[in-house]
N, C-alpha and C. Protein backbone atom coordinates (compact mmCIF):
# COMPACT_ATOMS: atom_id res chain seq x y z
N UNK A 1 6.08 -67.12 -30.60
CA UNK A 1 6.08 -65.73 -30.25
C UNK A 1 6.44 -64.94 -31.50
N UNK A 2 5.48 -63.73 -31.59
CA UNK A 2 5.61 -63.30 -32.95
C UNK A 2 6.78 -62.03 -32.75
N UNK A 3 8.11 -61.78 -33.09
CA UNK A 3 8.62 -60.88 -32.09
C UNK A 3 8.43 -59.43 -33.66
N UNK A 4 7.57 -59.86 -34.43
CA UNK A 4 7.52 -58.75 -35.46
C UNK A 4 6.11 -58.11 -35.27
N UNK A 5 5.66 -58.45 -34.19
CA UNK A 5 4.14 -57.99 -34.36
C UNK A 5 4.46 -56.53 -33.72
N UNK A 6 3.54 -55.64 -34.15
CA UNK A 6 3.94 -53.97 -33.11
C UNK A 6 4.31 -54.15 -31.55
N UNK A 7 3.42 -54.89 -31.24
CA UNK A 7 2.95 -54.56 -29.58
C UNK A 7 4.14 -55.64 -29.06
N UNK A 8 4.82 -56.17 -29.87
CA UNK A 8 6.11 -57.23 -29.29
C UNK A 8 7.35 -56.72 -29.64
N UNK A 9 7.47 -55.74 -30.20
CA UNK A 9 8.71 -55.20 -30.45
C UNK A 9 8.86 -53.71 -29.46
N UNK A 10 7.62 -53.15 -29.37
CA UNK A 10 7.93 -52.01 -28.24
C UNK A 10 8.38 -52.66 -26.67
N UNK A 11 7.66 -54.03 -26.68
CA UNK A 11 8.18 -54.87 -25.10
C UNK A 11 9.71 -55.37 -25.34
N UNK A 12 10.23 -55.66 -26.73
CA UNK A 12 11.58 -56.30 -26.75
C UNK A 12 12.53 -55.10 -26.46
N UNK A 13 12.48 -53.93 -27.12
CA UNK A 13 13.32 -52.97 -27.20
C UNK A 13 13.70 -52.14 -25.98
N UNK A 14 14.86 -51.95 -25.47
CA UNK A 14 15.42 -51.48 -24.64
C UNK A 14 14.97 -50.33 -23.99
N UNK A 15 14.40 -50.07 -22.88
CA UNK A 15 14.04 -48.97 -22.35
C UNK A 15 15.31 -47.01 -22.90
N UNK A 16 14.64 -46.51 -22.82
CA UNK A 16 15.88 -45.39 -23.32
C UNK A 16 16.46 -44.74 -22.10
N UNK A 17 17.70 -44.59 -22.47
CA UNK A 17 18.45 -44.39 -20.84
C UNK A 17 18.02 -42.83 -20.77
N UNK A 18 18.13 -42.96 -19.27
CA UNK A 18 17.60 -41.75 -18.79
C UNK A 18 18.40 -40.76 -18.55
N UNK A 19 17.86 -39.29 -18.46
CA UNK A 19 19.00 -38.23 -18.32
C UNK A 19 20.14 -38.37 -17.47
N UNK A 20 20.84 -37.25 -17.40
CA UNK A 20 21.36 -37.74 -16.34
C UNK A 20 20.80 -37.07 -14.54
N UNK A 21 21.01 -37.48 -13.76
CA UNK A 21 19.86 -37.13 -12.52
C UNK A 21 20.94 -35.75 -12.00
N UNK A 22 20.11 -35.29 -11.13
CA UNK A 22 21.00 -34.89 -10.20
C UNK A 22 21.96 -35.44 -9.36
N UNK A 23 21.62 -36.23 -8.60
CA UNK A 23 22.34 -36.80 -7.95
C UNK A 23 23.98 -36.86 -8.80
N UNK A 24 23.79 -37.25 -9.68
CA UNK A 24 25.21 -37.54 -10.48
C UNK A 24 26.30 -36.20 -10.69
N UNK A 25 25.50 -35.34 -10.37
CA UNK A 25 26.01 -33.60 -10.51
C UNK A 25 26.45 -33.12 -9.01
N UNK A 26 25.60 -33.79 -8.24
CA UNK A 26 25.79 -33.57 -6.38
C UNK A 26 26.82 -34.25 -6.15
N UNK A 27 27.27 -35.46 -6.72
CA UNK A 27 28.66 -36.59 -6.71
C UNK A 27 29.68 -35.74 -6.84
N UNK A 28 29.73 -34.95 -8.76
CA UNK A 28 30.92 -34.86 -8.97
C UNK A 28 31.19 -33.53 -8.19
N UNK A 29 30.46 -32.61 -8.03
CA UNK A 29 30.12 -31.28 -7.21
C UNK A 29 31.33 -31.72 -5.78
N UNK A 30 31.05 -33.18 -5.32
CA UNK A 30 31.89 -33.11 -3.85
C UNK A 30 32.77 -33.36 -3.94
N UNK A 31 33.08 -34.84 -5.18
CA UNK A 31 34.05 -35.14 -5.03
C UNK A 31 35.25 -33.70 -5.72
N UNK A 32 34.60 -32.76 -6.32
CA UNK A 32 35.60 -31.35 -6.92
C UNK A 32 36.12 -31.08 -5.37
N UNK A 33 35.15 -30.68 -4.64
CA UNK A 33 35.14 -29.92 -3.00
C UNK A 33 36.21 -30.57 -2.45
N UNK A 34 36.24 -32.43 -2.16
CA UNK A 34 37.40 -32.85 -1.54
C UNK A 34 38.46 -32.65 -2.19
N UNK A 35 38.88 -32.74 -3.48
CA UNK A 35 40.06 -32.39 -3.94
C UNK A 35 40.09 -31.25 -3.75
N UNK A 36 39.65 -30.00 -3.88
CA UNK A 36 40.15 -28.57 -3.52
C UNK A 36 40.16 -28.68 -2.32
N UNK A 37 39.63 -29.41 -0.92
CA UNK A 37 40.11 -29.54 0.42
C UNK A 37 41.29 -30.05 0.47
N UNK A 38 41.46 -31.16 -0.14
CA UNK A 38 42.96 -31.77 0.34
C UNK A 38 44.46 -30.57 -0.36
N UNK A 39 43.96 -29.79 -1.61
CA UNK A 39 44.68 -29.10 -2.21
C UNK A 39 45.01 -28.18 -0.65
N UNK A 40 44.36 -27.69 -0.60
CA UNK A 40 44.58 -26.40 0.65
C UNK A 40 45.19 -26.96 1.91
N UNK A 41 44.82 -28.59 2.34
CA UNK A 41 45.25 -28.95 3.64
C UNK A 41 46.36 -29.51 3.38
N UNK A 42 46.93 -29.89 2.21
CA UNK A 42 48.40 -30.34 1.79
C UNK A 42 49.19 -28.84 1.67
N UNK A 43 49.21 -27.70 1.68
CA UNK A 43 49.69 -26.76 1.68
C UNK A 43 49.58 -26.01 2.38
N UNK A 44 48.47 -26.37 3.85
CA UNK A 44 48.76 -25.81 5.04
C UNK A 44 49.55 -26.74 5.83
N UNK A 45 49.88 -27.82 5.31
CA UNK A 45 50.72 -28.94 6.55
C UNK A 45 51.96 -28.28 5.99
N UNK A 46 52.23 -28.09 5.10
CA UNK A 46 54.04 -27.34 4.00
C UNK A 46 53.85 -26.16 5.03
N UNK A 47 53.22 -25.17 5.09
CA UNK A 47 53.12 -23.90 6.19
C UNK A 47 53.85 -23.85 7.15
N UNK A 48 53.45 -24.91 7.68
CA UNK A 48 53.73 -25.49 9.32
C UNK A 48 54.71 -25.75 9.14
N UNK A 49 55.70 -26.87 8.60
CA UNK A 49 56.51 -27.22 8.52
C UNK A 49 57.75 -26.50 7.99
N UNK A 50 57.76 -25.23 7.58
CA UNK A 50 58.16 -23.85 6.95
C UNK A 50 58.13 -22.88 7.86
N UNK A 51 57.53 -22.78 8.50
CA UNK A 51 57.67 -22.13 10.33
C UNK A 51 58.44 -22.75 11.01
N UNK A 52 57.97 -24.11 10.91
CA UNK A 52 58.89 -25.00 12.08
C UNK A 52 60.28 -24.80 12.09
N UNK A 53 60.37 -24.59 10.50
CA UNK A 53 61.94 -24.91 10.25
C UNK A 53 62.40 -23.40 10.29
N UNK A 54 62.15 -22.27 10.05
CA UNK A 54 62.24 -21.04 10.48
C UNK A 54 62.63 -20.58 11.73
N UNK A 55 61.85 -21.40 12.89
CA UNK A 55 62.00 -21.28 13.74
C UNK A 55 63.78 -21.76 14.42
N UNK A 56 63.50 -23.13 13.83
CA UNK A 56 64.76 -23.98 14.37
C UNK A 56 66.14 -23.00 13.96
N UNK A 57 65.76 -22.48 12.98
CA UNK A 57 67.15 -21.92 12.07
C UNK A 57 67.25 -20.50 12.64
N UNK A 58 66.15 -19.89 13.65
CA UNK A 58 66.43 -18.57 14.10
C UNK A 58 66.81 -19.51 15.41
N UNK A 59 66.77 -20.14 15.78
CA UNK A 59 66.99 -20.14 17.63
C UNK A 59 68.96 -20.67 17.03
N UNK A 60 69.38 -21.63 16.03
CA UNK A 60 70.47 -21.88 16.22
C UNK A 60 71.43 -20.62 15.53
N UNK A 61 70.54 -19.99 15.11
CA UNK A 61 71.28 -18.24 14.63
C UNK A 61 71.41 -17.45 15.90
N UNK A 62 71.06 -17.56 17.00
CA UNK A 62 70.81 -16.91 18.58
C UNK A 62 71.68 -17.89 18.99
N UNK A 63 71.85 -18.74 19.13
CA UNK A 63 72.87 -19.76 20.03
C UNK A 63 74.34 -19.70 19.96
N UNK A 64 74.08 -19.13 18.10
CA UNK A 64 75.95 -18.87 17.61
C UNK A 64 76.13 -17.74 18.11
N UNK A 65 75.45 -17.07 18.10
CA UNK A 65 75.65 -15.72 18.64
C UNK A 65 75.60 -15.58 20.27
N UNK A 66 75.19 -16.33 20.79
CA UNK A 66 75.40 -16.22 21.98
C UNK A 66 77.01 -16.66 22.46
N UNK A 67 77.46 -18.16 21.52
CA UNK A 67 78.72 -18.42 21.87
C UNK A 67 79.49 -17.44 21.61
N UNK A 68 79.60 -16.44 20.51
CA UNK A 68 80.51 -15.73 19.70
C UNK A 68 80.50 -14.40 20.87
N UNK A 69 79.59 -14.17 21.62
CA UNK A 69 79.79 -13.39 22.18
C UNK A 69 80.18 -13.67 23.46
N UNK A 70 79.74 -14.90 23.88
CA UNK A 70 80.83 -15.42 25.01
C UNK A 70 82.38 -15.49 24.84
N UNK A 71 83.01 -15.88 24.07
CA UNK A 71 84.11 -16.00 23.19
C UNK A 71 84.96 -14.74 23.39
N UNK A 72 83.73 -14.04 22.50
CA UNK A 72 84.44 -12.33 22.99
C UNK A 72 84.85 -12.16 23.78
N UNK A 73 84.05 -11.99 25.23
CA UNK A 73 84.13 -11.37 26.55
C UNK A 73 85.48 -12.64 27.06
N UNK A 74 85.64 -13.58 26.83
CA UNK A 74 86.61 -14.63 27.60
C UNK A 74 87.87 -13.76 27.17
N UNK A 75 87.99 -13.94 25.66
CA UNK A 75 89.42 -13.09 25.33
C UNK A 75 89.42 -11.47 25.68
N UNK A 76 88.18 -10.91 26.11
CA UNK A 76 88.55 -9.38 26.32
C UNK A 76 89.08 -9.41 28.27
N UNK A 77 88.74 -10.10 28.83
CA UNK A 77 89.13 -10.58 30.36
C UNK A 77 89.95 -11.39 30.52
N UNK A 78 90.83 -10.69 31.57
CA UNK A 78 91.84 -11.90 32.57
C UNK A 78 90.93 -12.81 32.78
N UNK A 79 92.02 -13.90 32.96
CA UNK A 79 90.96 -14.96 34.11
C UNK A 79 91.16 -14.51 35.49
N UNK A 80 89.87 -14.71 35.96
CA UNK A 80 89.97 -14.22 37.41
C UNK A 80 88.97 -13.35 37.36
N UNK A 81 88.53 -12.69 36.26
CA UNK A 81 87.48 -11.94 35.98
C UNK A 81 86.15 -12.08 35.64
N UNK A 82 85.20 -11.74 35.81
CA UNK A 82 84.07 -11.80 35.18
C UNK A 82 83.21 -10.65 34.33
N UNK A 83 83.48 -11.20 32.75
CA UNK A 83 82.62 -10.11 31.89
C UNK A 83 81.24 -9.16 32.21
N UNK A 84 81.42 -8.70 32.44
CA UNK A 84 79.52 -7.65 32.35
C UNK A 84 79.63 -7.15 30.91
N UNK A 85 78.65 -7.02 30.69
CA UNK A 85 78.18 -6.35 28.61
C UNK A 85 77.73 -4.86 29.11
N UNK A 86 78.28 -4.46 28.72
CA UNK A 86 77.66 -2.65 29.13
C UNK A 86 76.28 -2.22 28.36
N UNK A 87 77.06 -2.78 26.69
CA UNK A 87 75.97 -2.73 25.64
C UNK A 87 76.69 -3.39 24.59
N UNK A 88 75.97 -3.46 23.60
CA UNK A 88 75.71 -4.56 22.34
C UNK A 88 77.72 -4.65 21.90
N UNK A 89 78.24 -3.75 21.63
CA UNK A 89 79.84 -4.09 21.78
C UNK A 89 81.01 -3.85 22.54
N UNK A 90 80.64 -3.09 23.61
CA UNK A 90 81.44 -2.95 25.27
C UNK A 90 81.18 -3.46 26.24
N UNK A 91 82.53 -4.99 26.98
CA UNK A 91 82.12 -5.60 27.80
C UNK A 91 83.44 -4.56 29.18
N UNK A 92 82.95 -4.94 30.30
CA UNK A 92 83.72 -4.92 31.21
C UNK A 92 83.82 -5.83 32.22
N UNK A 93 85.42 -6.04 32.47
CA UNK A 93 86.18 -7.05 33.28
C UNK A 93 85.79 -6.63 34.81
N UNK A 94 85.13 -7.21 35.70
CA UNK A 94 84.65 -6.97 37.13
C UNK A 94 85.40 -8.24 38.18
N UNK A 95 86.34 -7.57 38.94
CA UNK A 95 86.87 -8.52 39.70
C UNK A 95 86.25 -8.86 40.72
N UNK A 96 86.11 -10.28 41.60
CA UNK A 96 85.57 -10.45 42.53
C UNK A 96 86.17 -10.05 44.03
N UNK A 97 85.60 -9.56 44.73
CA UNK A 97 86.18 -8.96 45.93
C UNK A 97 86.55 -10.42 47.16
């Protein structure tokens, strides 16, 4: 085999690589898309969980305050009495008949 003859060296030599396709541009195109999806859905699950905890920390801010104002009304009444709230800082002692 003559590998110096013309017509045997254009068959030996390596085809030339080809552009690059689309397809390879449609790949990296999605795989960008899923990472900017997971970016946004990892920082809407933090959201949630930032409410949640908002939440928890307003209801046990209402609970102290509910004791503190029970508290109140016990020491502003005899026993034997029962508090009524008139409004936000005047309770009155109501005896039972």
């Amino acid at each position: 085999m003559d590998v110096h003859h013309p017509a045997m060296r254009d068959t030996a030599q390596a085809p030339a690589p080809a552009p690059a396709t689309p397809t390879t541009s449609i790949g990296t195109a999605f795989l960008a898309l899923v990472a900017a999806g997971l970016v946004v859905w990892a920082q809407h699950d933090d959201s949630q969980a930032d409410t949640r905890h908002r939440a928890a920390a307003e209801q046990a801010h209402v609970e102290a305050a509910e004791e503190r104002r029970a508290a109140a009304a016990a020491r502003a009444c005899e026993p034997g009495t029962t508090p009524a709230w008139i409004d936000s800082t005047t309770v009155q002692c109501l005896r039972a008949r």
